[in-house]
PDB file of N, CA and C in Angstrom:
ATOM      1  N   UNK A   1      -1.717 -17.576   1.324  1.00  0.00           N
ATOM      2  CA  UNK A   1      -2.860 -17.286   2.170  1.00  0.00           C
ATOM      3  C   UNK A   1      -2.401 -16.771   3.537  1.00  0.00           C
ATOM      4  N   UNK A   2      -3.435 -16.002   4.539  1.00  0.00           N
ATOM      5  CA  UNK A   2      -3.150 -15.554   5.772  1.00  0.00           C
ATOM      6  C   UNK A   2      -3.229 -16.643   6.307  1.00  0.00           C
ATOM      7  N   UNK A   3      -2.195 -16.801   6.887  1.00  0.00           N
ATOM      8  CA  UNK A   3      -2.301 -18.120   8.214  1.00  0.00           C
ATOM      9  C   UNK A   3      -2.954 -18.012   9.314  1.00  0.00           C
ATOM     10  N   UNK A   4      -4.245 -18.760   9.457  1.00  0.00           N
ATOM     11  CA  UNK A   4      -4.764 -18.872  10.461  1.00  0.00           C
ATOM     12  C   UNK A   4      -6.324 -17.876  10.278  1.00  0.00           C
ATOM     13  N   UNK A   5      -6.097 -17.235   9.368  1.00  0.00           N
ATOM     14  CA  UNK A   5      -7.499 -16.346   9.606  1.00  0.00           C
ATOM     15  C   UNK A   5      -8.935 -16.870   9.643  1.00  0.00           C
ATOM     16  N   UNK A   6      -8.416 -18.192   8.877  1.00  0.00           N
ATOM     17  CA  UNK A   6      -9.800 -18.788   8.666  1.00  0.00           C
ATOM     18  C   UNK A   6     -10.163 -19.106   9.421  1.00  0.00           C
ATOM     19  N   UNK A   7      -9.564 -19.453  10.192  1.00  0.00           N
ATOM     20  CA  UNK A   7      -9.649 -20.340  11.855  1.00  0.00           C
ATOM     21  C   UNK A   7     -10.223 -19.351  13.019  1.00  0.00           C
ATOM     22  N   UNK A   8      -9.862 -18.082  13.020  1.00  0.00           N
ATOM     23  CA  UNK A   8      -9.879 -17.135  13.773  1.00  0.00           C
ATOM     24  C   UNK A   8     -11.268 -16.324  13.389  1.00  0.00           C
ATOM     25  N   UNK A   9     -11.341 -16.213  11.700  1.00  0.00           N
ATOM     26  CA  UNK A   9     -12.940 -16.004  11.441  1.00  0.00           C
ATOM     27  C   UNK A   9     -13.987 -16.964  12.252  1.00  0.00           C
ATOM     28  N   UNK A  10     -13.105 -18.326  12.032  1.00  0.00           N
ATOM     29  CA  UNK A  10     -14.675 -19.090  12.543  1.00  0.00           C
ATOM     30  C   UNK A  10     -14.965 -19.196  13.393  1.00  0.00           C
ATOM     31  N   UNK A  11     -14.087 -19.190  14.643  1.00  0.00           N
ATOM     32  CA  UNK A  11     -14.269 -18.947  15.875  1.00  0.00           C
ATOM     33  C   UNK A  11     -14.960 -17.637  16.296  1.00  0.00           C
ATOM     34  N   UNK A  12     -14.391 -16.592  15.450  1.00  0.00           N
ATOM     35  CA  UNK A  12     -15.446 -15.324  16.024  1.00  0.00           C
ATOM     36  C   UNK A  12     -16.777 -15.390  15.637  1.00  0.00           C
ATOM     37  N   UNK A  13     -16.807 -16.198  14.324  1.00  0.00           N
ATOM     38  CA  UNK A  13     -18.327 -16.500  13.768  1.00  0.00           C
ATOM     39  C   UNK A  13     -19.626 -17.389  15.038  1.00  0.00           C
ATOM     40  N   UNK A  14     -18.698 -18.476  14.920  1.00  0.00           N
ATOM     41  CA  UNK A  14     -19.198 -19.204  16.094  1.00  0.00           C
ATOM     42  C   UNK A  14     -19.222 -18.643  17.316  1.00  0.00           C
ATOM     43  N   UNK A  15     -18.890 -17.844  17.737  1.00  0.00           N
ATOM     44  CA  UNK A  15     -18.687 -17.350  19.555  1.00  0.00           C
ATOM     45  C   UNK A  15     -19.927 -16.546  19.193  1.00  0.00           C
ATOM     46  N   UNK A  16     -19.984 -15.780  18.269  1.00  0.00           N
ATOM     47  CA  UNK A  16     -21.679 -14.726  17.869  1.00  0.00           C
ATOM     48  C   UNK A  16     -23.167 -15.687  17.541  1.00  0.00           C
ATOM     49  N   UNK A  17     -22.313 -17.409  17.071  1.00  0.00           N
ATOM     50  CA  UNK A  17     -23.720 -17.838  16.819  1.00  0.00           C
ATOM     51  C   UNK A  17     -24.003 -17.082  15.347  1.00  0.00           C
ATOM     52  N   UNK A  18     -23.098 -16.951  14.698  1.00  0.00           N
ATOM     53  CA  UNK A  18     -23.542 -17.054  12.936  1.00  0.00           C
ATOM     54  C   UNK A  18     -23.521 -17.849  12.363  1.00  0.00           C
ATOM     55  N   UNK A  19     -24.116 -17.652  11.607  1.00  0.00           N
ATOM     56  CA  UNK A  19     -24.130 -19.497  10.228  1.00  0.00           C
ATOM     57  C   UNK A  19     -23.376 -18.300   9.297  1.00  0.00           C
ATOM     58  N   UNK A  20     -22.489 -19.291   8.426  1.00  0.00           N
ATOM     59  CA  UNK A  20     -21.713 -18.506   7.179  1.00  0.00           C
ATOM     60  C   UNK A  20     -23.023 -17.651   6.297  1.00  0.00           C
ATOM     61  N   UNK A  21     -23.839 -17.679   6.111  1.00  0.00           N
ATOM     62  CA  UNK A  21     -24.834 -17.168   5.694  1.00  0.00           C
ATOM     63  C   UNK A  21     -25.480 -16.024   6.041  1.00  0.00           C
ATOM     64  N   UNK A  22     -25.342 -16.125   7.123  1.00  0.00           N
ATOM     65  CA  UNK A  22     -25.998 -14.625   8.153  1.00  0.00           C
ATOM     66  C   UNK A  22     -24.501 -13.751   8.047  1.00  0.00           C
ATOM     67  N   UNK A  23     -23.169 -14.055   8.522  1.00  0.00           N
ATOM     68  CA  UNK A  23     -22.400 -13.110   8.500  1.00  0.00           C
ATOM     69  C   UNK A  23     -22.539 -12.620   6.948  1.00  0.00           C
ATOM     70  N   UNK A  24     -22.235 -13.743   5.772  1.00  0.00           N
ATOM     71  CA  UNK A  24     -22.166 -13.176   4.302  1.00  0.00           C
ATOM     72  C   UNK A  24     -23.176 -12.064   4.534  1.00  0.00           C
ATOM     73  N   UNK A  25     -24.181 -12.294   4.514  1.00  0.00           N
ATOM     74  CA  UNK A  25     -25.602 -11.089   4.475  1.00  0.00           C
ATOM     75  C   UNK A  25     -24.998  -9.927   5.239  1.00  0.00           C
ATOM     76  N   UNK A  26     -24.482 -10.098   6.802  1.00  0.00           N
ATOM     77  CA  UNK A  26     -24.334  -8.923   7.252  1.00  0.00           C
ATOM     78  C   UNK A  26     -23.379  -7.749   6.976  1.00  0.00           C
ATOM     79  N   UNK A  27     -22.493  -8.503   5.812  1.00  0.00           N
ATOM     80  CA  UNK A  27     -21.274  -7.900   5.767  1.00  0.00           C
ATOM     81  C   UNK A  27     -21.104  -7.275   3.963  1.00  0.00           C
ATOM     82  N   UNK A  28     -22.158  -8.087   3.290  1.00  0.00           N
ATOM     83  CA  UNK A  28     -22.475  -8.193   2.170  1.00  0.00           C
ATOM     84  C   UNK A  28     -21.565  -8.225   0.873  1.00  0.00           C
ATOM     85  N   UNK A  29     -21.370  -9.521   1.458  1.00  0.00           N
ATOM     86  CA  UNK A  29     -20.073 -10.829   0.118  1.00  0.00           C
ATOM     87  C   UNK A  29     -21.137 -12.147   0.532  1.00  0.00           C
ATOM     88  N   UNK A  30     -20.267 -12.933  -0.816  1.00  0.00           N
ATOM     89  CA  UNK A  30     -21.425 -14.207  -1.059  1.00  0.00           C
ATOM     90  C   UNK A  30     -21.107 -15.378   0.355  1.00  0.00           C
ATOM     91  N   UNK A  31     -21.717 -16.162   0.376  1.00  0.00           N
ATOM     92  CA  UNK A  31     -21.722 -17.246   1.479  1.00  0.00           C
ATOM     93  C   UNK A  31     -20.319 -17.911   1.113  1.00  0.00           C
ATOM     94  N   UNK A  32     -20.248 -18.015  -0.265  1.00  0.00           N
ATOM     95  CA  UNK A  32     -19.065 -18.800  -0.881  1.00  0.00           C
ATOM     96  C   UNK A  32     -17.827 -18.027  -0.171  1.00  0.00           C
ATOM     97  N   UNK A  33     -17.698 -17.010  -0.463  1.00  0.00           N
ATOM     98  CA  UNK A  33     -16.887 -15.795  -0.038  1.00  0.00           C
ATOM     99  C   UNK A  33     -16.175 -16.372   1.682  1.00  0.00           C
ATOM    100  N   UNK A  34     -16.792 -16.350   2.628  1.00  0.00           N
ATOM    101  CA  UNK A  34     -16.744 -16.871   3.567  1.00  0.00           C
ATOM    102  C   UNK A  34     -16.836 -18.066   4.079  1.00  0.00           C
ATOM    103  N   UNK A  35     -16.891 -18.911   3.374  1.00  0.00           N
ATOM    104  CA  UNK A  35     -16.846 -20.555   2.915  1.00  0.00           C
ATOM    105  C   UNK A  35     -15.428 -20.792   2.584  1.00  0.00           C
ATOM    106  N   UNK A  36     -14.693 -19.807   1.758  1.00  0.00           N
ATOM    107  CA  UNK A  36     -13.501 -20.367   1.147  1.00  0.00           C
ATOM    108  C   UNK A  36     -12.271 -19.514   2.118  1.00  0.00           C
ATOM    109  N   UNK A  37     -12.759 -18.102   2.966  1.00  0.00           N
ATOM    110  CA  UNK A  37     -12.441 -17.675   3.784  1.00  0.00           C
ATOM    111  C   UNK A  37     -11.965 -18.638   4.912  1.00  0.00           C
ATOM    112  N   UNK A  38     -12.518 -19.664   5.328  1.00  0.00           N
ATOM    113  CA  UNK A  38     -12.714 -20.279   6.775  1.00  0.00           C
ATOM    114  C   UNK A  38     -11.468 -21.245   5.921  1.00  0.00           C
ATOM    115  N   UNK A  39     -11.741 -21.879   4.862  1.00  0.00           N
ATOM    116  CA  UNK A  39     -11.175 -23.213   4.517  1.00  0.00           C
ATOM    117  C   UNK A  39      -9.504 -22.662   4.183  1.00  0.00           C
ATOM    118  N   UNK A  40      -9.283 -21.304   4.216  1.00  0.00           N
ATOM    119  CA  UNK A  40      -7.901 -20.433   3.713  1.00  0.00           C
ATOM    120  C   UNK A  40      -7.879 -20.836   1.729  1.00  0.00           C
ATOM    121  N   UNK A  41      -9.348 -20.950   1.566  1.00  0.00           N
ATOM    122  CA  UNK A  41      -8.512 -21.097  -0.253  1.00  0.00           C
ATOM    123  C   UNK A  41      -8.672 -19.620  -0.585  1.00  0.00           C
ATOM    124  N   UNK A  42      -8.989 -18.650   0.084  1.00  0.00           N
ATOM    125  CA  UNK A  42      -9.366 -17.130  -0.368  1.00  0.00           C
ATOM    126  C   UNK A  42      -8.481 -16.243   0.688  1.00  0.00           C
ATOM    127  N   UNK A  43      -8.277 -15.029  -0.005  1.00  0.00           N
ATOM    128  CA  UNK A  43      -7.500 -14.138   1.040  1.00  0.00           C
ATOM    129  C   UNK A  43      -9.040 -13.296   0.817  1.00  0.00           C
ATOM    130  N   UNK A  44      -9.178 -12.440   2.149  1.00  0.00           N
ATOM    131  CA  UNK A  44     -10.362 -11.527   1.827  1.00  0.00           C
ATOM    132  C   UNK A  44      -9.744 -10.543   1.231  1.00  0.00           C
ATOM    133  N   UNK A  45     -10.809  -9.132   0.186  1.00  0.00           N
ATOM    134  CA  UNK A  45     -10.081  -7.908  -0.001  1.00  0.00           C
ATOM    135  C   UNK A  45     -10.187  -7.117   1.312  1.00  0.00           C
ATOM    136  N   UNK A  46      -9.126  -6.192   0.875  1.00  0.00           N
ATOM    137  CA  UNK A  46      -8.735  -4.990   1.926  1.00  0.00           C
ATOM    138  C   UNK A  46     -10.176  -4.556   3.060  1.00  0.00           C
ATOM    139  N   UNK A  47     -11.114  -4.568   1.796  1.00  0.00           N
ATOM    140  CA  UNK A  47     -12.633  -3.905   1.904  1.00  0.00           C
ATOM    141  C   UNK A  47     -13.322  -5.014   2.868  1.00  0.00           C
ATOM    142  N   UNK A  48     -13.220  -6.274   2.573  1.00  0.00           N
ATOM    143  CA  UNK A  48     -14.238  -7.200   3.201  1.00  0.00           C
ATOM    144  C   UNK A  48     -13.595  -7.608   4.830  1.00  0.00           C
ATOM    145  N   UNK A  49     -12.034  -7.471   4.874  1.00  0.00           N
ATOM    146  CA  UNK A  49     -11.218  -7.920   6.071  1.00  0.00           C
ATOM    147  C   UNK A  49     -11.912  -6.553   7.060  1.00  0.00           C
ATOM    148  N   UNK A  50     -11.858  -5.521   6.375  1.00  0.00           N
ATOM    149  CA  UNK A  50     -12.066  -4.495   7.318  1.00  0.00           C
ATOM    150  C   UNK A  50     -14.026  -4.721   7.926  1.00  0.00           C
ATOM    151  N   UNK A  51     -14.670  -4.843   7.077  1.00  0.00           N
ATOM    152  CA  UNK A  51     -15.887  -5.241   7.456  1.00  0.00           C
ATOM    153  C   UNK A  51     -15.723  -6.436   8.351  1.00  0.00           C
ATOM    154  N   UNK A  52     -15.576  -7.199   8.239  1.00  0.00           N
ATOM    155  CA  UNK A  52     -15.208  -8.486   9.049  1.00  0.00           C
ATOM    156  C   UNK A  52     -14.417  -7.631  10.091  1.00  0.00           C
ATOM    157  N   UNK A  53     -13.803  -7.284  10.561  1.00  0.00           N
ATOM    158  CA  UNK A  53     -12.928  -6.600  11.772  1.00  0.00           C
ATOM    159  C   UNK A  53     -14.395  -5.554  12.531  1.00  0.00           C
ATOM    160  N   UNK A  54     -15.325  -4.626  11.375  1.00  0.00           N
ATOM    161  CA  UNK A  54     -15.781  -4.048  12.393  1.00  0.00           C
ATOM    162  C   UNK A  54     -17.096  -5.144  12.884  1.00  0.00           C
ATOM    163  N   UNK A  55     -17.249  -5.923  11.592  1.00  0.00           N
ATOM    164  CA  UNK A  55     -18.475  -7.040  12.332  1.00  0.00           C
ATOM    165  C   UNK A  55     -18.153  -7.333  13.989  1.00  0.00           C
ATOM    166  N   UNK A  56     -17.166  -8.139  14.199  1.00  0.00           N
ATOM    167  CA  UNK A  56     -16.159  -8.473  15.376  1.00  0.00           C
ATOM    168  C   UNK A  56     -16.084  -8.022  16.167  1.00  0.00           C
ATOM    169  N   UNK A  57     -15.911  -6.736  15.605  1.00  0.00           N
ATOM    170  CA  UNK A  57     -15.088  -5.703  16.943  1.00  0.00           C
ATOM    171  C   UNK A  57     -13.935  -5.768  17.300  1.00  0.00           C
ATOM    172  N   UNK A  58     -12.997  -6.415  16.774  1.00  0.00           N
ATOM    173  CA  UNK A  58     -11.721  -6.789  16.789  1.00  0.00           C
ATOM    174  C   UNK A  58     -10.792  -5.656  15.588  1.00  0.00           C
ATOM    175  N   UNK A  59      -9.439  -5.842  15.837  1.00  0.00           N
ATOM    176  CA  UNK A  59      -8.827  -5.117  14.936  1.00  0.00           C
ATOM    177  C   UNK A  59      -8.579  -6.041  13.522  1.00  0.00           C
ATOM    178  N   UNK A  60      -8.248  -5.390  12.426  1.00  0.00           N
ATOM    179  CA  UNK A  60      -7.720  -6.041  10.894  1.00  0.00           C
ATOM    180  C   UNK A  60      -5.952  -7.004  11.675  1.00  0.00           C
ATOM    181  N   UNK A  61      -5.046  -6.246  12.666  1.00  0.00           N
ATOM    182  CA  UNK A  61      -4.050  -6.820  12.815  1.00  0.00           C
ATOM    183  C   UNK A  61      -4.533  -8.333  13.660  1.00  0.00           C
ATOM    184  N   UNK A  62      -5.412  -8.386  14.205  1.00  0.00           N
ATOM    185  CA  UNK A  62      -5.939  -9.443  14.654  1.00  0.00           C
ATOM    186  C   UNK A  62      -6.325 -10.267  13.492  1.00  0.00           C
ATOM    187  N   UNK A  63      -7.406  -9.806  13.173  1.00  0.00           N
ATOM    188  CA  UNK A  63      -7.497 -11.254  12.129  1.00  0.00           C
ATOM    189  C   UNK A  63      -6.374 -12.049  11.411  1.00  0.00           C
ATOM    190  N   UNK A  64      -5.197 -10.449  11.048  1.00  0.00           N
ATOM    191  CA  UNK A  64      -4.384 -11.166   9.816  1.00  0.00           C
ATOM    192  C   UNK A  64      -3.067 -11.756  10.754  1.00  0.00           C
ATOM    193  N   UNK A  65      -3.590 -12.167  12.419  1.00  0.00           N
ATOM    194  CA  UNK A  65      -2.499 -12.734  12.737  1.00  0.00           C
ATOM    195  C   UNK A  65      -1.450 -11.704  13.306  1.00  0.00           C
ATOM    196  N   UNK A  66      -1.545 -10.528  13.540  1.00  0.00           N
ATOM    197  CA  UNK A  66      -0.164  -9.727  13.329  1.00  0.00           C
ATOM    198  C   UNK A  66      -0.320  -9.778  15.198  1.00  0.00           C
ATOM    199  N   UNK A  67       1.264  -9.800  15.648  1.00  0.00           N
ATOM    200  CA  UNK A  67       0.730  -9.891  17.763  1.00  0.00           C
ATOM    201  C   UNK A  67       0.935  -8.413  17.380  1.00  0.00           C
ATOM    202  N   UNK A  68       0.934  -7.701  18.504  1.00  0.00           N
ATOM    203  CA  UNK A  68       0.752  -6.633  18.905  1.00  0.00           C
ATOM    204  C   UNK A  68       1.779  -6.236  19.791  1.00  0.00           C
ATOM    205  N   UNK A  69       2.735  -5.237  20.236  1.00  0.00           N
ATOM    206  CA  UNK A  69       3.466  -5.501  21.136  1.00  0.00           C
ATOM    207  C   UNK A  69       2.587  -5.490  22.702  1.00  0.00           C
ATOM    208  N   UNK A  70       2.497  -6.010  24.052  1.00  0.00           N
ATOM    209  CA  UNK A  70       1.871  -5.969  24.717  1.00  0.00           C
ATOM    210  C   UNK A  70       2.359  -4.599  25.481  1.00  0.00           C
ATOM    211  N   UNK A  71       1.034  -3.980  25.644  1.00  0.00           N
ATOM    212  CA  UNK A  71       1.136  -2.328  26.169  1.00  0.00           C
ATOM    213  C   UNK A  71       1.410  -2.308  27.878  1.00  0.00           C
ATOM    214  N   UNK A  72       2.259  -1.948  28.650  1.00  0.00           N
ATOM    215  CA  UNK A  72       2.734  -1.718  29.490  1.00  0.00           C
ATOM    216  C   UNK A  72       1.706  -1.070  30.348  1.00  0.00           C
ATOM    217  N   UNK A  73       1.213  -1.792  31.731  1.00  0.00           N
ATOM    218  CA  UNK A  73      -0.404  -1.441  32.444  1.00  0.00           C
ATOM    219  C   UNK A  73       0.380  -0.601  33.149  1.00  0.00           C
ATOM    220  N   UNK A  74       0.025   0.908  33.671  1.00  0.00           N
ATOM    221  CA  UNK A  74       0.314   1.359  34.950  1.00  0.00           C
ATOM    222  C   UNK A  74      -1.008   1.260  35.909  1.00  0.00           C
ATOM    223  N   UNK A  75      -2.012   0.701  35.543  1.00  0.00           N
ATOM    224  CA  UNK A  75      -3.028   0.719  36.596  1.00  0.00           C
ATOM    225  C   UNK A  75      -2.477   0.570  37.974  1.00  0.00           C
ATOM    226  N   UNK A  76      -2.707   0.841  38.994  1.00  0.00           N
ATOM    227  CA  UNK A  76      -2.542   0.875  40.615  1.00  0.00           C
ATOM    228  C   UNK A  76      -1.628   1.553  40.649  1.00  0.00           C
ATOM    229  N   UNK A  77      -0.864   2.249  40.209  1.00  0.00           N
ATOM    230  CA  UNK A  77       0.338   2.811  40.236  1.00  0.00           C
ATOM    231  C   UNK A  77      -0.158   5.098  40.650  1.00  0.00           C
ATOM    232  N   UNK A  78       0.578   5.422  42.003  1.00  0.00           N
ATOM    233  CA  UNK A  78       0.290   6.193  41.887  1.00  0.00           C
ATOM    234  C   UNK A  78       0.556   7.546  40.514  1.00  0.00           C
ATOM    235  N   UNK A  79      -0.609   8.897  40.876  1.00  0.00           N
ATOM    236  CA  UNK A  79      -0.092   9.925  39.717  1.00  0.00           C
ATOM    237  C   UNK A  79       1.325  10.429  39.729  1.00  0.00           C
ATOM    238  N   UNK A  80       2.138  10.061  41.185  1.00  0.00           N
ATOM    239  CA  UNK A  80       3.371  10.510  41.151  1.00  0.00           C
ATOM    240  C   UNK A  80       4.247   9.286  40.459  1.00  0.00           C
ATOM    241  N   UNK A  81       3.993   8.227  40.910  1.00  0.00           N
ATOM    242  CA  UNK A  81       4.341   6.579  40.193  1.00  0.00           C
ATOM    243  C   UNK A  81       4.947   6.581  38.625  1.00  0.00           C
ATOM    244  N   UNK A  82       3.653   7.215  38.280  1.00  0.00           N
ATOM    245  CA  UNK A  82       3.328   7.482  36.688  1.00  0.00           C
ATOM    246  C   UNK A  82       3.870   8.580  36.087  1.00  0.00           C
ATOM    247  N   UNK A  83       4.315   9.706  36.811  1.00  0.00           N
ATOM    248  CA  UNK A  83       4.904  10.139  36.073  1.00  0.00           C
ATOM    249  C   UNK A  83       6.681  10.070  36.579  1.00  0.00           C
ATOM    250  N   UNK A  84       7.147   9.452  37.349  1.00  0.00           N
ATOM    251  CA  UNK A  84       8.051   8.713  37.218  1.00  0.00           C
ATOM    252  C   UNK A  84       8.469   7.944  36.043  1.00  0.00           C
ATOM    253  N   UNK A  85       7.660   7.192  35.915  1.00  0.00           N
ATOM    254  CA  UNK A  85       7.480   5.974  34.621  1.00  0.00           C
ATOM    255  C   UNK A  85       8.040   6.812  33.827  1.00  0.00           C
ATOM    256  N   UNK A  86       7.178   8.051  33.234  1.00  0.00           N
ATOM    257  CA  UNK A  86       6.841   8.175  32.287  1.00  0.00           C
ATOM    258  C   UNK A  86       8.261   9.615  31.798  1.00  0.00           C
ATOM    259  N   UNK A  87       8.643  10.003  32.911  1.00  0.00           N
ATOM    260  CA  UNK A  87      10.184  10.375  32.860  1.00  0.00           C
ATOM    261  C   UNK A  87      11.405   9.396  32.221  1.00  0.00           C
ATOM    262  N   UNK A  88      11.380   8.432  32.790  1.00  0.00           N
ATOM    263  CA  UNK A  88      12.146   7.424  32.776  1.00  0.00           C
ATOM    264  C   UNK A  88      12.103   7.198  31.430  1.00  0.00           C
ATOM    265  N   UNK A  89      10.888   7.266  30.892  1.00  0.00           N
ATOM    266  CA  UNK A  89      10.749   6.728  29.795  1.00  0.00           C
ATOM    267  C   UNK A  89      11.324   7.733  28.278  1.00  0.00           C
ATOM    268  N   UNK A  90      10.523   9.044  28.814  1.00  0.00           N
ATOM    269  CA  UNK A  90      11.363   9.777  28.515  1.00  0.00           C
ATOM    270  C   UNK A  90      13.057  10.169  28.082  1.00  0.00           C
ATOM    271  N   UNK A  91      13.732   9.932  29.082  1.00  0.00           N
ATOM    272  CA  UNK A  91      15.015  10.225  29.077  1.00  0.00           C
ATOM    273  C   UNK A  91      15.624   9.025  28.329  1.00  0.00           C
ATOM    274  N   UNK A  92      15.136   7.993  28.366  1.00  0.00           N
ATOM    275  CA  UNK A  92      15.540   6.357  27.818  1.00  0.00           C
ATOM    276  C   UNK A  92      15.809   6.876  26.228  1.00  0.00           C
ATOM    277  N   UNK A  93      14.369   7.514  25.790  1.00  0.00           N
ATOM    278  CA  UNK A  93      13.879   7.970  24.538  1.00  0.00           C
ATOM    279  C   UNK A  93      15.336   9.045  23.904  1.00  0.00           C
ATOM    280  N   UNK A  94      15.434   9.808  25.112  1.00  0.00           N
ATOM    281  CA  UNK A  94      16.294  11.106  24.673  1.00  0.00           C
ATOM    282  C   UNK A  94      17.745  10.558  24.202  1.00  0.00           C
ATOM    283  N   UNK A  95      18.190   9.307  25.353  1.00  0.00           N
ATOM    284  CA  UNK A  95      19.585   9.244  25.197  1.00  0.00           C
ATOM    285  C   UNK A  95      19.696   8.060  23.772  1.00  0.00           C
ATOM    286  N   UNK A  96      19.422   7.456  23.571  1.00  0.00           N
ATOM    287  CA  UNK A  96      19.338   6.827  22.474  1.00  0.00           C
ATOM    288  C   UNK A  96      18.622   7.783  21.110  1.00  0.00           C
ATOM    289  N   UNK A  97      18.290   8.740  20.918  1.00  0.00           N
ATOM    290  CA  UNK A  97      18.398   9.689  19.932  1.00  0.00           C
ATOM    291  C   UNK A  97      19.535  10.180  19.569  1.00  0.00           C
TER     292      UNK A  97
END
């Protein structure tokens, strides 16, 4: 089973204020479906994880647990700042090719 999804379904369930019943309907799989989802005795299919992700609004790597690498903010940083950065980053790229 995915570790943790069930946990992470129910919390998104609950933060919206769904009963397992209303998401089943909205997403259209049985109540059971999402019953055995929460408890981890079910993996969802490909088809139902992705419905469940756009229910959410969240990504599929989220539910199934996967981190993400964390994306590097340049906010406040001037347009000359940034493309500094983004040289740097560049050439980093080049010499290790």
């Amino acid at each position: 089973m995915i570790e943790n999804l069930g946990e992470r379904l129910r919390d998104l369930r609950m933060g919206q204020h769904l009963s397992q019943t209303e998401l089943s309907k909205r997403i259209g799989v049985t109540n059971a479906l999402i019953s055995a989802i929460e408890k981890g005795e079910r993996s969802p299919s490909l088809e139902t994880l992705i419905k469940l992700a756009r229910q959410f609004k969240v990504s599929t790597d989220y539910l199934l647990g996967i981190k993400a690498k964390e994306p590097i903010s340049l906010d406040g940083l001037s347009p000359s700042e940034v493309q500094a950065v983004t040289t740097i980053i560049k050439s980093l790229k080049n010499r290790s090719s």
